[in-house]
C-alpha atoms as a PDB file:
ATOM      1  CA  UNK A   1      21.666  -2.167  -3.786  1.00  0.00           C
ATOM      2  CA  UNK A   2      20.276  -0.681  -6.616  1.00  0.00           C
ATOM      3  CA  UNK A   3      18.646   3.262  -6.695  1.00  0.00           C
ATOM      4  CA  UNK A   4      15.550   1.405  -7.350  1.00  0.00           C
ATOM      5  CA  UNK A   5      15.382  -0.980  -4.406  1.00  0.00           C
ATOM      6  CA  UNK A   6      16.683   2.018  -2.251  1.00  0.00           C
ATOM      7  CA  UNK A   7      13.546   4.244  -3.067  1.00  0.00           C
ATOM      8  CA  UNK A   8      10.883   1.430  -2.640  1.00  0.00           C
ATOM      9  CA  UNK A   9      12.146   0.586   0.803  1.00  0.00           C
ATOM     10  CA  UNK A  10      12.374   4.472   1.177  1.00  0.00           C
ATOM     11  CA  UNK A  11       8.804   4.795   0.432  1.00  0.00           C
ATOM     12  CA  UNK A  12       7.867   1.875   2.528  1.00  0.00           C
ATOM     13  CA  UNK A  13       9.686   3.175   5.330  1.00  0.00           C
ATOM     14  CA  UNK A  14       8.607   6.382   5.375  1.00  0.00           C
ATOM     15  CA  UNK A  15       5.191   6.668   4.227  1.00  0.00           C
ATOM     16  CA  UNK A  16       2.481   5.726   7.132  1.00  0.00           C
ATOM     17  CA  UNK A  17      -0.055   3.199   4.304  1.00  0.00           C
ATOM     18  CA  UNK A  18       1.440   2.422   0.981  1.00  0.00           C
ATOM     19  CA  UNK A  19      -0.690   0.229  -1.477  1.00  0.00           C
ATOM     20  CA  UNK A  20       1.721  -1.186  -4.247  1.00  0.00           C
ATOM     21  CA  UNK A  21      -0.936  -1.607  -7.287  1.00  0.00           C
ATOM     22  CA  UNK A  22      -1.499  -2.139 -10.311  1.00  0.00           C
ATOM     23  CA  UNK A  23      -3.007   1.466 -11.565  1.00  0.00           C
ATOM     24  CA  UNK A  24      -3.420   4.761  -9.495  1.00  0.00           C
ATOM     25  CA  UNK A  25      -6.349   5.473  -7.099  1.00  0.00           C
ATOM     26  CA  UNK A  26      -8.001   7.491 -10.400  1.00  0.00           C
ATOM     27  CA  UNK A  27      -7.564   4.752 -12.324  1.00  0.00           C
ATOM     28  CA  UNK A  28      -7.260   0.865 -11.642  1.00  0.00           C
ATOM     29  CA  UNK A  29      -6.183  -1.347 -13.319  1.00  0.00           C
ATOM     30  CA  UNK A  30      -6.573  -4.534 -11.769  1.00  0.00           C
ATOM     31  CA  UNK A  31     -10.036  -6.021  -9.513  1.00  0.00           C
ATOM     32  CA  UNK A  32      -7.741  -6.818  -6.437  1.00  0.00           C
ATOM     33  CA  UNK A  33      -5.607  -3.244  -6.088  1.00  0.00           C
ATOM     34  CA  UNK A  34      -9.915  -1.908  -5.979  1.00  0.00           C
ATOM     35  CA  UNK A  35     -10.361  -3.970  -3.934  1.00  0.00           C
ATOM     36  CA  UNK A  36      -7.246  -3.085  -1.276  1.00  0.00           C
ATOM     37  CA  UNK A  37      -7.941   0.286  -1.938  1.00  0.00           C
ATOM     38  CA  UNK A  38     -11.864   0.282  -1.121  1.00  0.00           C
ATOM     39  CA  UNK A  39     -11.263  -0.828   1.765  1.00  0.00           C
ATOM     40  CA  UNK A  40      -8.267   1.226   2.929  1.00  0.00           C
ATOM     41  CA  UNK A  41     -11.049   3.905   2.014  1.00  0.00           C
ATOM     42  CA  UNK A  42     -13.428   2.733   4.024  1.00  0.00           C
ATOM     43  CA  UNK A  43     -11.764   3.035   7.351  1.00  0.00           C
ATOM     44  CA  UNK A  44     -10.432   6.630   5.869  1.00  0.00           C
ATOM     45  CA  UNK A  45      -6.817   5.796   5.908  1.00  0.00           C
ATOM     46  CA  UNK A  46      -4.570   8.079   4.576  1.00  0.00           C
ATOM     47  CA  UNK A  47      -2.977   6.343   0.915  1.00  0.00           C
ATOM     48  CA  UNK A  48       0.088   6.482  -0.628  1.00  0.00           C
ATOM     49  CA  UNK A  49      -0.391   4.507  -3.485  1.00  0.00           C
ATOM     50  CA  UNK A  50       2.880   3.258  -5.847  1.00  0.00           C
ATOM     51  CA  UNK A  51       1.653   2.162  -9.625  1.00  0.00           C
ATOM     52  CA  UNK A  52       4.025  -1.119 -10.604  1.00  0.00           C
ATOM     53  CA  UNK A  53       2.551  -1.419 -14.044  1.00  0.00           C
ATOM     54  CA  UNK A  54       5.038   1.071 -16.026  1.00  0.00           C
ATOM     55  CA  UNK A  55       8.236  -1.229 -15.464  1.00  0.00           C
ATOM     56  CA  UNK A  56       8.283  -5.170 -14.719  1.00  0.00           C
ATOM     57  CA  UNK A  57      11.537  -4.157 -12.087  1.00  0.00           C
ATOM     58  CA  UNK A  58       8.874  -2.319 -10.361  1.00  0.00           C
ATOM     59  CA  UNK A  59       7.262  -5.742  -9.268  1.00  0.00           C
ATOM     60  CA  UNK A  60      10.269  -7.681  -8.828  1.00  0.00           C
ATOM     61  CA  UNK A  61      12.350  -4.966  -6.675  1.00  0.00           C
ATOM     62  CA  UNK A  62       9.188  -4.546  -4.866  1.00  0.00           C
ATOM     63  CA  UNK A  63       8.956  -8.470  -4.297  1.00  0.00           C
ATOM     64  CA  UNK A  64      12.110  -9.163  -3.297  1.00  0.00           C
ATOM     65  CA  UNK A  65      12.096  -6.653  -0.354  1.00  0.00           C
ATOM     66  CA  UNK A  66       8.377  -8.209   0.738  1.00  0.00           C
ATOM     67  CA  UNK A  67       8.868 -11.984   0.076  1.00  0.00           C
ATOM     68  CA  UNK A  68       5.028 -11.198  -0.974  1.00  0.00           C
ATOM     69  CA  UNK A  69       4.573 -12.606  -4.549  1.00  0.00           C
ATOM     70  CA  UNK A  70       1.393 -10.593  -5.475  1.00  0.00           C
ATOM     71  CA  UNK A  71      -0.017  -7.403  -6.000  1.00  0.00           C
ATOM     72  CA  UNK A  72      -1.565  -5.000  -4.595  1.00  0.00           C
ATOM     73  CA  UNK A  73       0.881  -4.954  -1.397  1.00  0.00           C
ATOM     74  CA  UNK A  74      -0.071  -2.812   1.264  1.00  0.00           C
ATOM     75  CA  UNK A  75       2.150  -1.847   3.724  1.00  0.00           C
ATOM     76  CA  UNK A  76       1.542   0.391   7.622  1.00  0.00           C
ATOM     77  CA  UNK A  77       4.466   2.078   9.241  1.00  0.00           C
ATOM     78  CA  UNK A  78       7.143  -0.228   7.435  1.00  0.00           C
ATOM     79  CA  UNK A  79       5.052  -2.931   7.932  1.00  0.00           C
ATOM     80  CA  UNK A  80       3.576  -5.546   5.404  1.00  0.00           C
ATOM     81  CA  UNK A  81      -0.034  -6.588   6.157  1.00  0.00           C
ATOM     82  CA  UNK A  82      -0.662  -8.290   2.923  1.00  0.00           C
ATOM     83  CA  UNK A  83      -2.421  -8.127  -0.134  1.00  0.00           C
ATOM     84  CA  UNK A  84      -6.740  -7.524  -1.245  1.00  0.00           C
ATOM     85  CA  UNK A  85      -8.008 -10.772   1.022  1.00  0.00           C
ATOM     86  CA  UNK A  86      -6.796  -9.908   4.250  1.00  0.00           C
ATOM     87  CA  UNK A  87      -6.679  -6.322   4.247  1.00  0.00           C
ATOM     88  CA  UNK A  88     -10.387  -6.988   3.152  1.00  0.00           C
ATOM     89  CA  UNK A  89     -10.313  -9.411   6.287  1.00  0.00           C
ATOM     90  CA  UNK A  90      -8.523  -7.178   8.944  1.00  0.00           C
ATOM     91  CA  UNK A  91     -11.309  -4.521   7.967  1.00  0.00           C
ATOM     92  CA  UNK A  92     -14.395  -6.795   8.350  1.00  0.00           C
ATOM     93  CA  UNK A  93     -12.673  -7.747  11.795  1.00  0.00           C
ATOM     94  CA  UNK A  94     -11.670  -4.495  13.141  1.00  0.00           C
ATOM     95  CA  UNK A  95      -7.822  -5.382  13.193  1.00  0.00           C
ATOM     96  CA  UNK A  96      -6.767  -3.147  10.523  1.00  0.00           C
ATOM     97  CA  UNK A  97      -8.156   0.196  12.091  1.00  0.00           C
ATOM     98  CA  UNK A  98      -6.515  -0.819  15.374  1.00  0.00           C
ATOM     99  CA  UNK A  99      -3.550  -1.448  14.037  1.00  0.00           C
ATOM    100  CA  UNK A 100      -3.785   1.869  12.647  1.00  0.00           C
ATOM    101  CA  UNK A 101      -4.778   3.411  16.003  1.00  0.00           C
ATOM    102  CA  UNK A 102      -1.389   1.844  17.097  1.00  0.00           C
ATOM    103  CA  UNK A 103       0.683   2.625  14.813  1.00  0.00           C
ATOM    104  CA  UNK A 104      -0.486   6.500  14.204  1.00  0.00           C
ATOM    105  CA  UNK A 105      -2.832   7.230  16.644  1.00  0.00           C
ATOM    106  CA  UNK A 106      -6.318   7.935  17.590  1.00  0.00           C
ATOM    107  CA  UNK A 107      -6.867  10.654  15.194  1.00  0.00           C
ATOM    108  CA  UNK A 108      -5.056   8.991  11.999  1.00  0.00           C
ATOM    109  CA  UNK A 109      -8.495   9.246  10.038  1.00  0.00           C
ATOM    110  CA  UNK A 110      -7.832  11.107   6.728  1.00  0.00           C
ATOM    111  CA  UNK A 111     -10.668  10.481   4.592  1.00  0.00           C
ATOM    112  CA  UNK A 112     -10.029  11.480   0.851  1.00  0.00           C
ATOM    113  CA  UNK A 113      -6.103  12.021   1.474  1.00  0.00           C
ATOM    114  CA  UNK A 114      -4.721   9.649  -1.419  1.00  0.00           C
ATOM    115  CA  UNK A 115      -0.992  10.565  -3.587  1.00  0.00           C
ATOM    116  CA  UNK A 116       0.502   8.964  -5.809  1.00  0.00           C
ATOM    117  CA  UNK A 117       4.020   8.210  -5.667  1.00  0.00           C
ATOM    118  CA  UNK A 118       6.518   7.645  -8.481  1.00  0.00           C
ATOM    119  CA  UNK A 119       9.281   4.703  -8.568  1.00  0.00           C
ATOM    120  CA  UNK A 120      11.475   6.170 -11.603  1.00  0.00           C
ATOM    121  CA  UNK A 121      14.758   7.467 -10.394  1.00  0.00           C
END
């Protein structure tokens, strides 16, 4: 396995919400990672957010462990939940924040707690 794969699964596996985007959480780059991200704000979850845009291996490591084709990818406690649309959707509903509630607890609210990871090894 290469260094690469080994730190995105790393990060996905150890992080508690990782958004894989296109862009950082100061600057976006693409309408659907804003999208993924607004509303991972808006229940005040903490981020970890990866940027895939410096290096095309970024994206296709990254899809090969998911089996998700497209981007942003966001990700709970090792756990893919999918990309803008239904993270969107499980907010509307009320599924995300429980799952969050499950998966970290009752107090897991970190509003404005957002870093920025890097891939390169």
């Amino acid at each position: 396995m290469s260094e690469l794969r080994d730190r995105i699964k790393e990060i996905i596996d150890t992080e508690d919400v990782v958004v894989f985007m296109k862009g950082t959480p100061q600057w976006v780059m693409c309408g659907n990672s804003m999208r993924a991200l607004e509303a991972l704000r808006a229940i005040e979850a903490p981020i970890a957010a990866v940027d895939i845009l410096p290096n095309p291996e970024y994206r296709q490591e990254l899809t090969a462990i998911s089996g998700w084709p497209t981007i942003p990818q966001v990700f709970v406690k090792g756990e893919l939940i999918g990309g803008a649309d239904i993270v969107q959707e499980l907010v509307v509903s009320g599924d995300l924040q429980q799952k969050l509630v499950d998966a970290l607890g009752e107090d897991y609210r970190a509003p404005g707690e957002e870093k920025t990871l890097a891939l390169a090894v």
